[in-house]
PDB file of N, CA and C in Angstrom:
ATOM      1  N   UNK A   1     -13.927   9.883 -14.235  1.00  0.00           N
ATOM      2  CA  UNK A   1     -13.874   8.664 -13.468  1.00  0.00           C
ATOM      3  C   UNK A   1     -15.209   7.964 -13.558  1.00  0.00           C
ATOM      4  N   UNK A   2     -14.951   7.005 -13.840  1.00  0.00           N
ATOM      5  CA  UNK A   2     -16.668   5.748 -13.884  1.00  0.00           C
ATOM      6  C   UNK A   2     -16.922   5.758 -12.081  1.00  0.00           C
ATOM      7  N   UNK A   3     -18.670   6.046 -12.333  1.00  0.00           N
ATOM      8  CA  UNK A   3     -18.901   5.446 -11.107  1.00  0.00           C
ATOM      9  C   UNK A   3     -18.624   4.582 -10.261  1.00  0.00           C
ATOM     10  N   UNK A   4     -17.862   3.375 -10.304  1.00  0.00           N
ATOM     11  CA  UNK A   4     -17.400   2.713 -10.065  1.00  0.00           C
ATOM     12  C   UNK A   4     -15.532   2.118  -9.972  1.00  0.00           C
ATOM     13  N   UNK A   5     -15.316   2.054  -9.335  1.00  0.00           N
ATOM     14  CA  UNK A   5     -14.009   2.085  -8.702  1.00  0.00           C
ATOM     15  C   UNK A   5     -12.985   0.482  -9.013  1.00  0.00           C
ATOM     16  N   UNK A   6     -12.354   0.583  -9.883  1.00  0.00           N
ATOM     17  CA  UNK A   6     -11.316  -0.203  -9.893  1.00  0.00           C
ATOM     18  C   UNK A   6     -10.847  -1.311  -8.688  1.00  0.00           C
ATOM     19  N   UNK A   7     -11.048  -2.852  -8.717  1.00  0.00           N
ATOM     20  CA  UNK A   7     -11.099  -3.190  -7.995  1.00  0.00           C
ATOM     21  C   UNK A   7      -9.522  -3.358  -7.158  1.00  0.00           C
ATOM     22  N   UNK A   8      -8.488  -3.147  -8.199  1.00  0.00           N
ATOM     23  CA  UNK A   8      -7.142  -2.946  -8.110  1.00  0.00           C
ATOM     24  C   UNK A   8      -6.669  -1.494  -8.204  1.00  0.00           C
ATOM     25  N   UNK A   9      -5.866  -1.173  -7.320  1.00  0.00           N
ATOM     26  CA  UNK A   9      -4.624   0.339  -7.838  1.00  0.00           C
ATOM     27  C   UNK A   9      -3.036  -0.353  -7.717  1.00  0.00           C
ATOM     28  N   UNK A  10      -2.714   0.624  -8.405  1.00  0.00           N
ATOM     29  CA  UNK A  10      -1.216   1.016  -8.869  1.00  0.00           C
ATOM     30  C   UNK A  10      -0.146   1.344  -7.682  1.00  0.00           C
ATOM     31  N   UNK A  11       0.521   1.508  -7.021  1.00  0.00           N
ATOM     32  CA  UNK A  11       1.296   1.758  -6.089  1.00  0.00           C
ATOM     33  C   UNK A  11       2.623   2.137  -6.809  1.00  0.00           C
ATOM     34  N   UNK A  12       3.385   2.792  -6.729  1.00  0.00           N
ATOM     35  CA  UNK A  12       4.382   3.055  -7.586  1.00  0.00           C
ATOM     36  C   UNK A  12       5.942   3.720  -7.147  1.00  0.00           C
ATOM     37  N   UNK A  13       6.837   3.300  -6.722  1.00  0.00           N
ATOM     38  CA  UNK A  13       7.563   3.263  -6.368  1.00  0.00           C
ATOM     39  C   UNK A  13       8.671   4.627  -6.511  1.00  0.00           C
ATOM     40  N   UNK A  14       9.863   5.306  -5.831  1.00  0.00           N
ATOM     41  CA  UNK A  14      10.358   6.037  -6.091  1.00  0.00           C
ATOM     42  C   UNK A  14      11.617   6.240  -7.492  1.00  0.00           C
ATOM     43  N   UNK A  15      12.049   4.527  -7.852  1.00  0.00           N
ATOM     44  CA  UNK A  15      12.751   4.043  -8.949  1.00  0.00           C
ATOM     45  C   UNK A  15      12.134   3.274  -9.805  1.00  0.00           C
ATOM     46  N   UNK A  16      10.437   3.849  -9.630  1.00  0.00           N
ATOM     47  CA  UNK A  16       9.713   3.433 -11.217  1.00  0.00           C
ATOM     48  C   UNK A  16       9.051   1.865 -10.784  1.00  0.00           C
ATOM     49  N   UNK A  17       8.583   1.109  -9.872  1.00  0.00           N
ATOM     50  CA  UNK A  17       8.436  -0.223  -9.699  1.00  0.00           C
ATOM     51  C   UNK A  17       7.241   0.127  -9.514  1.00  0.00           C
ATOM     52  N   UNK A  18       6.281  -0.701 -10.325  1.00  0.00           N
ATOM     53  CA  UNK A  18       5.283  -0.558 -10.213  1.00  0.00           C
ATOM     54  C   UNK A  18       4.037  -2.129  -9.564  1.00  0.00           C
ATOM     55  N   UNK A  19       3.268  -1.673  -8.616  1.00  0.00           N
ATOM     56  CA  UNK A  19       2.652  -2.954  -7.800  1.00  0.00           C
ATOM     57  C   UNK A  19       1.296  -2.642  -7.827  1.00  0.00           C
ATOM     58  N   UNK A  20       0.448  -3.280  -8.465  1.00  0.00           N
ATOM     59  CA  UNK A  20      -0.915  -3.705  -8.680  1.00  0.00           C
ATOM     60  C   UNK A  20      -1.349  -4.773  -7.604  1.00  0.00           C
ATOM     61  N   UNK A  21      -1.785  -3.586  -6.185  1.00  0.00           N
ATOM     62  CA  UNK A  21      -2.886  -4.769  -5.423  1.00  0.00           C
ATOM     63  C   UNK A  21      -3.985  -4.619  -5.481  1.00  0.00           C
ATOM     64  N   UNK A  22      -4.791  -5.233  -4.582  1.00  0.00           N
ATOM     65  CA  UNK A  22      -6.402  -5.201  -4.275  1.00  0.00           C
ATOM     66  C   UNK A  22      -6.369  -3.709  -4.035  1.00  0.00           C
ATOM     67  N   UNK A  23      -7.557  -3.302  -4.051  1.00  0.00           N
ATOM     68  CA  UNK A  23      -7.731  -1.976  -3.300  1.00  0.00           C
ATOM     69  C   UNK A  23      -8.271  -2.050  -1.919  1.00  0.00           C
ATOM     70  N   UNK A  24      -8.764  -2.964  -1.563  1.00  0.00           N
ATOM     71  CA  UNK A  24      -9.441  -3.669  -0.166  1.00  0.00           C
ATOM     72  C   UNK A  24      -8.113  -3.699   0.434  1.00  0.00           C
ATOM     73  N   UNK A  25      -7.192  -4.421  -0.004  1.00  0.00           N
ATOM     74  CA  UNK A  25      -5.880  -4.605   0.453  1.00  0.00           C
ATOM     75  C   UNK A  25      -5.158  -3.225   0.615  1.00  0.00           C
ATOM     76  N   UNK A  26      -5.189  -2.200   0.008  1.00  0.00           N
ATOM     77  CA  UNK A  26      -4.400  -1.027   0.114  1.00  0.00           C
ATOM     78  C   UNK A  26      -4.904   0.030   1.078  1.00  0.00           C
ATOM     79  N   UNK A  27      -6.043   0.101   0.662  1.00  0.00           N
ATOM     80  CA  UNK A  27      -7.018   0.551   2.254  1.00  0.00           C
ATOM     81  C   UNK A  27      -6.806   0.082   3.824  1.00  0.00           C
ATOM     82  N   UNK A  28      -5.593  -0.484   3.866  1.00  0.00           N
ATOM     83  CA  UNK A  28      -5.246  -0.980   5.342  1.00  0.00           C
ATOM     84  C   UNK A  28      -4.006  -0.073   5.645  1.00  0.00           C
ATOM     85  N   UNK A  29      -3.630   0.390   4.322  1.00  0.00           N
ATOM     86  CA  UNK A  29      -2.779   1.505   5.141  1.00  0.00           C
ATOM     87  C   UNK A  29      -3.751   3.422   5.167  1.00  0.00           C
ATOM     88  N   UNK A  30      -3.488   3.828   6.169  1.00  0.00           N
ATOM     89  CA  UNK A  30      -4.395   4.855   5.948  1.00  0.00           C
ATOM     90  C   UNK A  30      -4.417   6.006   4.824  1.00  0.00           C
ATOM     91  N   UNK A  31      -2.854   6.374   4.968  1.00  0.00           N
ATOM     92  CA  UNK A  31      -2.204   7.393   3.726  1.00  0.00           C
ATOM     93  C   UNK A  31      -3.014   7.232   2.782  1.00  0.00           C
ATOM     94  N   UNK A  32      -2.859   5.457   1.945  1.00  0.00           N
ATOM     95  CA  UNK A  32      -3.422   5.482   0.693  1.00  0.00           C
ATOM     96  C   UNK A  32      -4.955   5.434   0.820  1.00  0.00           C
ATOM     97  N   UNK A  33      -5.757   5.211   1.726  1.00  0.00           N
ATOM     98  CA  UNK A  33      -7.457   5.040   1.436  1.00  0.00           C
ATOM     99  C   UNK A  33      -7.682   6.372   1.498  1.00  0.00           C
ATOM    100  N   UNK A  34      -6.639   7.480   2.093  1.00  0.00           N
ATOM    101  CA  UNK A  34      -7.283   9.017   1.747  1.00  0.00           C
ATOM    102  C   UNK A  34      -6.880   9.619   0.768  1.00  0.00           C
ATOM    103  N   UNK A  35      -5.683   8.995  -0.055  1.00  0.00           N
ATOM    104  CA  UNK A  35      -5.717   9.298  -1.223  1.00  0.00           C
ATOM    105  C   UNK A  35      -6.282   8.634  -2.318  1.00  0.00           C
ATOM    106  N   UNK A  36      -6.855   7.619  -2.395  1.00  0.00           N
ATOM    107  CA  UNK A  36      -7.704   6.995  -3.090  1.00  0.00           C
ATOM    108  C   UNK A  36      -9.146   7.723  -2.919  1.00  0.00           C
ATOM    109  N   UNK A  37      -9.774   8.044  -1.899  1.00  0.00           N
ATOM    110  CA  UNK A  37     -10.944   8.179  -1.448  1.00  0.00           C
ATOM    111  C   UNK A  37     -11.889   9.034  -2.345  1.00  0.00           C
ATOM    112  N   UNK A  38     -12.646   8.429  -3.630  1.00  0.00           N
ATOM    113  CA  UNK A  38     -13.308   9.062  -4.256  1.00  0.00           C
ATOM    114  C   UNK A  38     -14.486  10.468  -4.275  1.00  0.00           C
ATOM    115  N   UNK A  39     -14.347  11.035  -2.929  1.00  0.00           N
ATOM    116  CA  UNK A  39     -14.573  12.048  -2.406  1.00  0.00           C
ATOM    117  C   UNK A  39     -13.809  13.356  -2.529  1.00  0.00           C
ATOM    118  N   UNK A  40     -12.635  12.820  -2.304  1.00  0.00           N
ATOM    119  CA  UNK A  40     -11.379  13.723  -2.254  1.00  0.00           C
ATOM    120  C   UNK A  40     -11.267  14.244  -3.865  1.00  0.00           C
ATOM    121  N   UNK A  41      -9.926  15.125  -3.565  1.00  0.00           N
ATOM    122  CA  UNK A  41     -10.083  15.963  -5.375  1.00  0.00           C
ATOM    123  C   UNK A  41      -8.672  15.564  -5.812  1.00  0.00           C
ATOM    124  N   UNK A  42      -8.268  14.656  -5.065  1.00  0.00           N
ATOM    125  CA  UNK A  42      -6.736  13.615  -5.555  1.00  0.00           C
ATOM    126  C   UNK A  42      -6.251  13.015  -6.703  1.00  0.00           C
ATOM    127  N   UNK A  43      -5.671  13.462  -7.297  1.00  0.00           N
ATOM    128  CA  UNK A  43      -5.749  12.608  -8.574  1.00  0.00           C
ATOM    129  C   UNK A  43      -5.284  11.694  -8.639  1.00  0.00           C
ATOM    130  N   UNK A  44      -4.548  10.940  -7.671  1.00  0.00           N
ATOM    131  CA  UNK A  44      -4.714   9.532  -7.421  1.00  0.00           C
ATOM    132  C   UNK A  44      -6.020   8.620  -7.336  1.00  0.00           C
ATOM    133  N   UNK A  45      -7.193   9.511  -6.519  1.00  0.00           N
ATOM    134  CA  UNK A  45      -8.727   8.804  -6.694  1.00  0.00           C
ATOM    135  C   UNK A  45      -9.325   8.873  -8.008  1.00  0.00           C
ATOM    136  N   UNK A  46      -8.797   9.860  -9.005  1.00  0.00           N
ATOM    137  CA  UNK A  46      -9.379   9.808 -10.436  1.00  0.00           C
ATOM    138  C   UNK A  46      -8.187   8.304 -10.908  1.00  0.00           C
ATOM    139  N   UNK A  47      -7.155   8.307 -10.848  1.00  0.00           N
ATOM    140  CA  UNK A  47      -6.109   7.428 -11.664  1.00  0.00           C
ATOM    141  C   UNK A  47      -6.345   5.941 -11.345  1.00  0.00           C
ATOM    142  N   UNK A  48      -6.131   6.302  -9.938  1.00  0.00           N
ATOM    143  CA  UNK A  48      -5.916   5.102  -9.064  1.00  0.00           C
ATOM    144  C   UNK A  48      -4.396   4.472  -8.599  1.00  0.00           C
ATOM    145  N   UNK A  49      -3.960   5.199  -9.461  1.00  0.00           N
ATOM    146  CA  UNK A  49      -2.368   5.230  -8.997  1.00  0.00           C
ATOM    147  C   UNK A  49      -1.255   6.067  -8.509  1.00  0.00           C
ATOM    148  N   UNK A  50      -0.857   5.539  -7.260  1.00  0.00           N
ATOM    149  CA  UNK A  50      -0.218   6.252  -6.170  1.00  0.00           C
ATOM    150  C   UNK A  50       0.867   6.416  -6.470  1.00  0.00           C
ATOM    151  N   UNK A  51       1.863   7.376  -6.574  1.00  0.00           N
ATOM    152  CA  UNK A  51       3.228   7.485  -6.926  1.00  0.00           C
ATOM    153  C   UNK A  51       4.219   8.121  -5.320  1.00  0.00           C
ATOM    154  N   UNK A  52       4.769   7.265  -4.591  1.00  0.00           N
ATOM    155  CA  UNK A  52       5.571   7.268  -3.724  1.00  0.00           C
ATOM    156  C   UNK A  52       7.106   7.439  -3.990  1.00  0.00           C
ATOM    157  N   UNK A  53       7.456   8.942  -3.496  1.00  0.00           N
ATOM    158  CA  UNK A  53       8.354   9.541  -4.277  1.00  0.00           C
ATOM    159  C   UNK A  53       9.451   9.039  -2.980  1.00  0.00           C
ATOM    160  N   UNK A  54       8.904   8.502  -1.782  1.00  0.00           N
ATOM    161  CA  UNK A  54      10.180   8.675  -0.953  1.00  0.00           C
ATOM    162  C   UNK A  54      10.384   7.204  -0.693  1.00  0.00           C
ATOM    163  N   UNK A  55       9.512   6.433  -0.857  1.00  0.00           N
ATOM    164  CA  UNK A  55       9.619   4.639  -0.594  1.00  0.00           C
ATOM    165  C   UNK A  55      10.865   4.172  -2.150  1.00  0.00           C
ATOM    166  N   UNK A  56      11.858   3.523  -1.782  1.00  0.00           N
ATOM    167  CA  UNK A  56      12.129   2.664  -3.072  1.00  0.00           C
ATOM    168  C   UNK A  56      11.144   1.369  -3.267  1.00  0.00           C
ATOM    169  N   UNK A  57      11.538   0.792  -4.396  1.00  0.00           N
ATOM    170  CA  UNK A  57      10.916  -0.592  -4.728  1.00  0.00           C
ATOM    171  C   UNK A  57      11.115  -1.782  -3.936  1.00  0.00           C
ATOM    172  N   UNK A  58      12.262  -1.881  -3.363  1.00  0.00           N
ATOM    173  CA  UNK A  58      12.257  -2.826  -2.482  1.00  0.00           C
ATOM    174  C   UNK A  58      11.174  -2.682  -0.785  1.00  0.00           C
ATOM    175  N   UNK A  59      11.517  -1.564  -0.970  1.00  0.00           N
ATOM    176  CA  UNK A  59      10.371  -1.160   0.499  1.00  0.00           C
ATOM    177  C   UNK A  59       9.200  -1.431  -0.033  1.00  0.00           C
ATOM    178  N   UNK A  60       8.911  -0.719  -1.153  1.00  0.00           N
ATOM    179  CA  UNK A  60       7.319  -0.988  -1.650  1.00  0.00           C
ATOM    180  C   UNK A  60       6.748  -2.403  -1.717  1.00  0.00           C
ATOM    181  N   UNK A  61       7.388  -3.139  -1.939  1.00  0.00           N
ATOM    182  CA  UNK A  61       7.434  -4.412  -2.777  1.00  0.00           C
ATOM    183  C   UNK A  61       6.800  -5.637  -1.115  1.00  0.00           C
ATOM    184  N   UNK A  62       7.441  -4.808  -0.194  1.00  0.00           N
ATOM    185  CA  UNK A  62       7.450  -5.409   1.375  1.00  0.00           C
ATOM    186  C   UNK A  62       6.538  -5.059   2.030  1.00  0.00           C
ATOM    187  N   UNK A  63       5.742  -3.601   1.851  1.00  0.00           N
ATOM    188  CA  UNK A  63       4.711  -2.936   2.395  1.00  0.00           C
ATOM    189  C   UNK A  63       3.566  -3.598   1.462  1.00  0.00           C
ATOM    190  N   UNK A  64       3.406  -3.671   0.377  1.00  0.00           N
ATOM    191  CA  UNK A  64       2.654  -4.809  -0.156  1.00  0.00           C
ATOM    192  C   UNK A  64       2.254  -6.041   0.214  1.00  0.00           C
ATOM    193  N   UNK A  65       3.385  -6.865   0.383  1.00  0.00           N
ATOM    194  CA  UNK A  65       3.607  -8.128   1.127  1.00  0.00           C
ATOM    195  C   UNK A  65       2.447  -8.243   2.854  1.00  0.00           C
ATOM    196  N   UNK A  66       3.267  -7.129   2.919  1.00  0.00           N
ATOM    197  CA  UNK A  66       2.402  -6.765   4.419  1.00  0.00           C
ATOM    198  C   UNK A  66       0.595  -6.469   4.514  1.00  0.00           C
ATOM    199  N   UNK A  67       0.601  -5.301   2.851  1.00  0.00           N
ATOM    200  CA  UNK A  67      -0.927  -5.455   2.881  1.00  0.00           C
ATOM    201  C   UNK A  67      -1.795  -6.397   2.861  1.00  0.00           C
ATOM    202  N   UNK A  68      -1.369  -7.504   2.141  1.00  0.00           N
ATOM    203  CA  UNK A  68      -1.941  -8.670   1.734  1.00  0.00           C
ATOM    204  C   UNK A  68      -2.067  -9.361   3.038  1.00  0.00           C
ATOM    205  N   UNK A  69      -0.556  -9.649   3.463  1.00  0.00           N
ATOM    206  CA  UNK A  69      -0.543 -10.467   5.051  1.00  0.00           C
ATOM    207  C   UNK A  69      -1.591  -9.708   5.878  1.00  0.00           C
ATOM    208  N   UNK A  70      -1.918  -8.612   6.418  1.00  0.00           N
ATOM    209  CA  UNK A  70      -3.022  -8.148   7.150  1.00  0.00           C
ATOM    210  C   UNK A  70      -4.086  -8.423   6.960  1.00  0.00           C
ATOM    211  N   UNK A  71      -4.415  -8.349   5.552  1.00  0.00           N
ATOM    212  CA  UNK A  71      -6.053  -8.632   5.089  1.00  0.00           C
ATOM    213  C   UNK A  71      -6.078 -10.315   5.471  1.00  0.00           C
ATOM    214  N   UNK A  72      -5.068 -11.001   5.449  1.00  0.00           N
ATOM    215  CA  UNK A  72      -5.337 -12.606   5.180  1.00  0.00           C
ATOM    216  C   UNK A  72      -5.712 -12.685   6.252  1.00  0.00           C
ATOM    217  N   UNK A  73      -4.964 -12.384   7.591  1.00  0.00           N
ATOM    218  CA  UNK A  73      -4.681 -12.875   8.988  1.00  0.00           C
ATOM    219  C   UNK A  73      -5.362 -12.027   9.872  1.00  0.00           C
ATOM    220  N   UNK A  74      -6.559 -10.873   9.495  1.00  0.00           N
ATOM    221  CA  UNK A  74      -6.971  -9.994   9.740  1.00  0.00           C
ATOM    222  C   UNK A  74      -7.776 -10.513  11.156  1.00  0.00           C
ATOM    223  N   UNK A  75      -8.343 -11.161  11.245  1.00  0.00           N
ATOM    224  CA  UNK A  75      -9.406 -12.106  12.383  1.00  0.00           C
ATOM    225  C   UNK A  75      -8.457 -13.473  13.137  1.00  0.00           C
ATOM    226  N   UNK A  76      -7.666 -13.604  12.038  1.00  0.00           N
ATOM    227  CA  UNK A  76      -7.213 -15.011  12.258  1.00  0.00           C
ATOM    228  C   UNK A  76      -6.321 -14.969  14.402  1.00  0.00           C
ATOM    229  N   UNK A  77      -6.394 -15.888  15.346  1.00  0.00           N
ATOM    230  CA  UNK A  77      -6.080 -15.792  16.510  1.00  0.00           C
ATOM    231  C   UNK A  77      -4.639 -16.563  16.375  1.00  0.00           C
ATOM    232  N   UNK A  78      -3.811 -17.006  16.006  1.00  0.00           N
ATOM    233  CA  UNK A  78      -2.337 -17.363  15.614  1.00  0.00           C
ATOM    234  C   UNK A  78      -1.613 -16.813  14.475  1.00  0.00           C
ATOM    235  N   UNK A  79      -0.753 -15.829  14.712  1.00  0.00           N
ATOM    236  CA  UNK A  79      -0.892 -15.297  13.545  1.00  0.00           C
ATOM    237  C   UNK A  79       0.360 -15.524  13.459  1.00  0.00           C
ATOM    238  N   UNK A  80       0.890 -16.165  12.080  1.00  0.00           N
ATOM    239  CA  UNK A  80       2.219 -16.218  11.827  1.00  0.00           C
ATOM    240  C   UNK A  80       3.560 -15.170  12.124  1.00  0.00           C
ATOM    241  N   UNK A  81       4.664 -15.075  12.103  1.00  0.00           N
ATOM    242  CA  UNK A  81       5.481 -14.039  11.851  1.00  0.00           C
ATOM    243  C   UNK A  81       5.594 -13.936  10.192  1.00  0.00           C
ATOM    244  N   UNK A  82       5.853 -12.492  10.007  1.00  0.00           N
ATOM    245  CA  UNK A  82       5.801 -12.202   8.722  1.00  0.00           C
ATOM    246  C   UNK A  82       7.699 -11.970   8.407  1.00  0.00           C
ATOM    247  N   UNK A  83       8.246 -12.518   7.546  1.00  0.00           N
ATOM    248  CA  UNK A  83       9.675 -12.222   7.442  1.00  0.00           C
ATOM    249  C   UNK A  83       9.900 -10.748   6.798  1.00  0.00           C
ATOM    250  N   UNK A  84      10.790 -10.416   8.092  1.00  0.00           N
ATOM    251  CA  UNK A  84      11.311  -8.872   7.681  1.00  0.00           C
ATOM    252  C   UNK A  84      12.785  -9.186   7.396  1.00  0.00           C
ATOM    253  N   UNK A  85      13.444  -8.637   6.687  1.00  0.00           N
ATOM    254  CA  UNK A  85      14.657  -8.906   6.597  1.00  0.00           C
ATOM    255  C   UNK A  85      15.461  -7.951   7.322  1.00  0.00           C
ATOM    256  N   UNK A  86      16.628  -7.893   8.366  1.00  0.00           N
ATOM    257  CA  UNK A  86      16.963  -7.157   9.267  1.00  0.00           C
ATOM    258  C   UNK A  86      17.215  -5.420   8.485  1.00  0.00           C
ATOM    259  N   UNK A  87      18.202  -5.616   7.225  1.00  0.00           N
ATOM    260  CA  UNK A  87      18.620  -4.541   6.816  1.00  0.00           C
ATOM    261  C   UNK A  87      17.425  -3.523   5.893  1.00  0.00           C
ATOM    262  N   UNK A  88      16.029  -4.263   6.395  1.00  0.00           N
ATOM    263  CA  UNK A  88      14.757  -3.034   5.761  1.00  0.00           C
ATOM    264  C   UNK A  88      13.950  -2.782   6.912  1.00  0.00           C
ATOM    265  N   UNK A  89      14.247  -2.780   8.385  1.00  0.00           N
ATOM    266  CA  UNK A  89      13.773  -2.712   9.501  1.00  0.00           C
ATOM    267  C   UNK A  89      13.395  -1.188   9.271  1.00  0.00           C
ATOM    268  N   UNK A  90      14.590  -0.428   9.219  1.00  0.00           N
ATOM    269  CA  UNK A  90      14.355   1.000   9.625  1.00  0.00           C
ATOM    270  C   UNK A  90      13.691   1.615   8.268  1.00  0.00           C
ATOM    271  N   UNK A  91      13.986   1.469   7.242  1.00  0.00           N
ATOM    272  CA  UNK A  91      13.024   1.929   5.944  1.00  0.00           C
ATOM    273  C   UNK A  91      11.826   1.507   6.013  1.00  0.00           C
ATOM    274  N   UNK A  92      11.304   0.658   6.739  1.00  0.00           N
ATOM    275  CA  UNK A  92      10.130   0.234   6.489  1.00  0.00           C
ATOM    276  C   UNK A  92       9.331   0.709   7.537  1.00  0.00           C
ATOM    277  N   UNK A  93      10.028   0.822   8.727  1.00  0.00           N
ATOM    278  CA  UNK A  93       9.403   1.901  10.161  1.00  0.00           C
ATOM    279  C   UNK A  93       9.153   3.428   9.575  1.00  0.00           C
ATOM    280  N   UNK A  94      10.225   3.307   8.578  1.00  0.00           N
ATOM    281  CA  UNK A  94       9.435   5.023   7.916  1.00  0.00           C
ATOM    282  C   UNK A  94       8.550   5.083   6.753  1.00  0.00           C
ATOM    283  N   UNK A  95       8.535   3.837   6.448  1.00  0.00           N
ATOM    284  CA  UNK A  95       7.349   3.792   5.341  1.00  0.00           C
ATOM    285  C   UNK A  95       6.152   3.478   5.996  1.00  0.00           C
ATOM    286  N   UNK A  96       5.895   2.467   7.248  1.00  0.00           N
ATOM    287  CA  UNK A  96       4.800   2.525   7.773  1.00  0.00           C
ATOM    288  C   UNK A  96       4.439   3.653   8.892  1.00  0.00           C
ATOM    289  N   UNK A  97       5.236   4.541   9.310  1.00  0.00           N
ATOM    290  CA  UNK A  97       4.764   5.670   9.540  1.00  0.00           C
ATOM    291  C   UNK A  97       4.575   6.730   8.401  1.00  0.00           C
ATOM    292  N   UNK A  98       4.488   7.070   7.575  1.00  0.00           N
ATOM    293  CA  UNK A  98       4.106   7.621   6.684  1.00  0.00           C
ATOM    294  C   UNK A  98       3.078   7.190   6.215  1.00  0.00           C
ATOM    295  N   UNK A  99       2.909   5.874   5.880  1.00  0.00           N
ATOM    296  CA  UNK A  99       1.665   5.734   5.387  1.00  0.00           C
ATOM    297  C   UNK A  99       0.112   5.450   5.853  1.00  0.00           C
ATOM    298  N   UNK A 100       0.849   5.054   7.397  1.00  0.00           N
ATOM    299  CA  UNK A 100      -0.185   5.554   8.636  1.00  0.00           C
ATOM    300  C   UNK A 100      -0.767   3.836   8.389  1.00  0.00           C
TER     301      UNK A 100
END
């Protein structure tokens, strides 16, 4: 691994979908900044890419959505609603508990 850290990772879905965000951005969920965490002996922190065996792509694709929306609106005091679509309510309550 280069001293230096990829300013993007990989996120990778359980049916192969693969999502390239910020890493600033992915670090808002906790799961992934401790598996990224170049300290650790993860081989996700050597790769940089996370392979999520229990999220599908459509969940992934939304938990993304969400990373980005947090970092934007992070300070911001009106904060928009973010569109959830009713029928990924409960997949996505178990993807953001999992990923902390």
């Amino acid at each position: 691994m280069s001293s230096t850290a990829s300013e993007f990772v990989t996120l990778v879905s359980n049916d192969g979908f693969e999502f390239i965000v910020r890493r600033s951005s992915a670090y808002v969920a906790g799961t992934i900044k401790r598996m990224l965490d170049p300290t650790s002996s993860f081989a996700e922190a050597i790769s940089g890419r996370c392979v999520f065996n229990n999220i599908n792509g459509i969940v992934l694709e939304k938990v993304c959505e969400y990373l980005y929306y947090n970092e934007k609106y992070k300070n911001a005091k009106d904060v928009p609603d973010m569109e959830i679509p009713p029928e990924l309510c409960l997949e996505l309550l178990m993807a953001s508990d999992y990923l902390n």
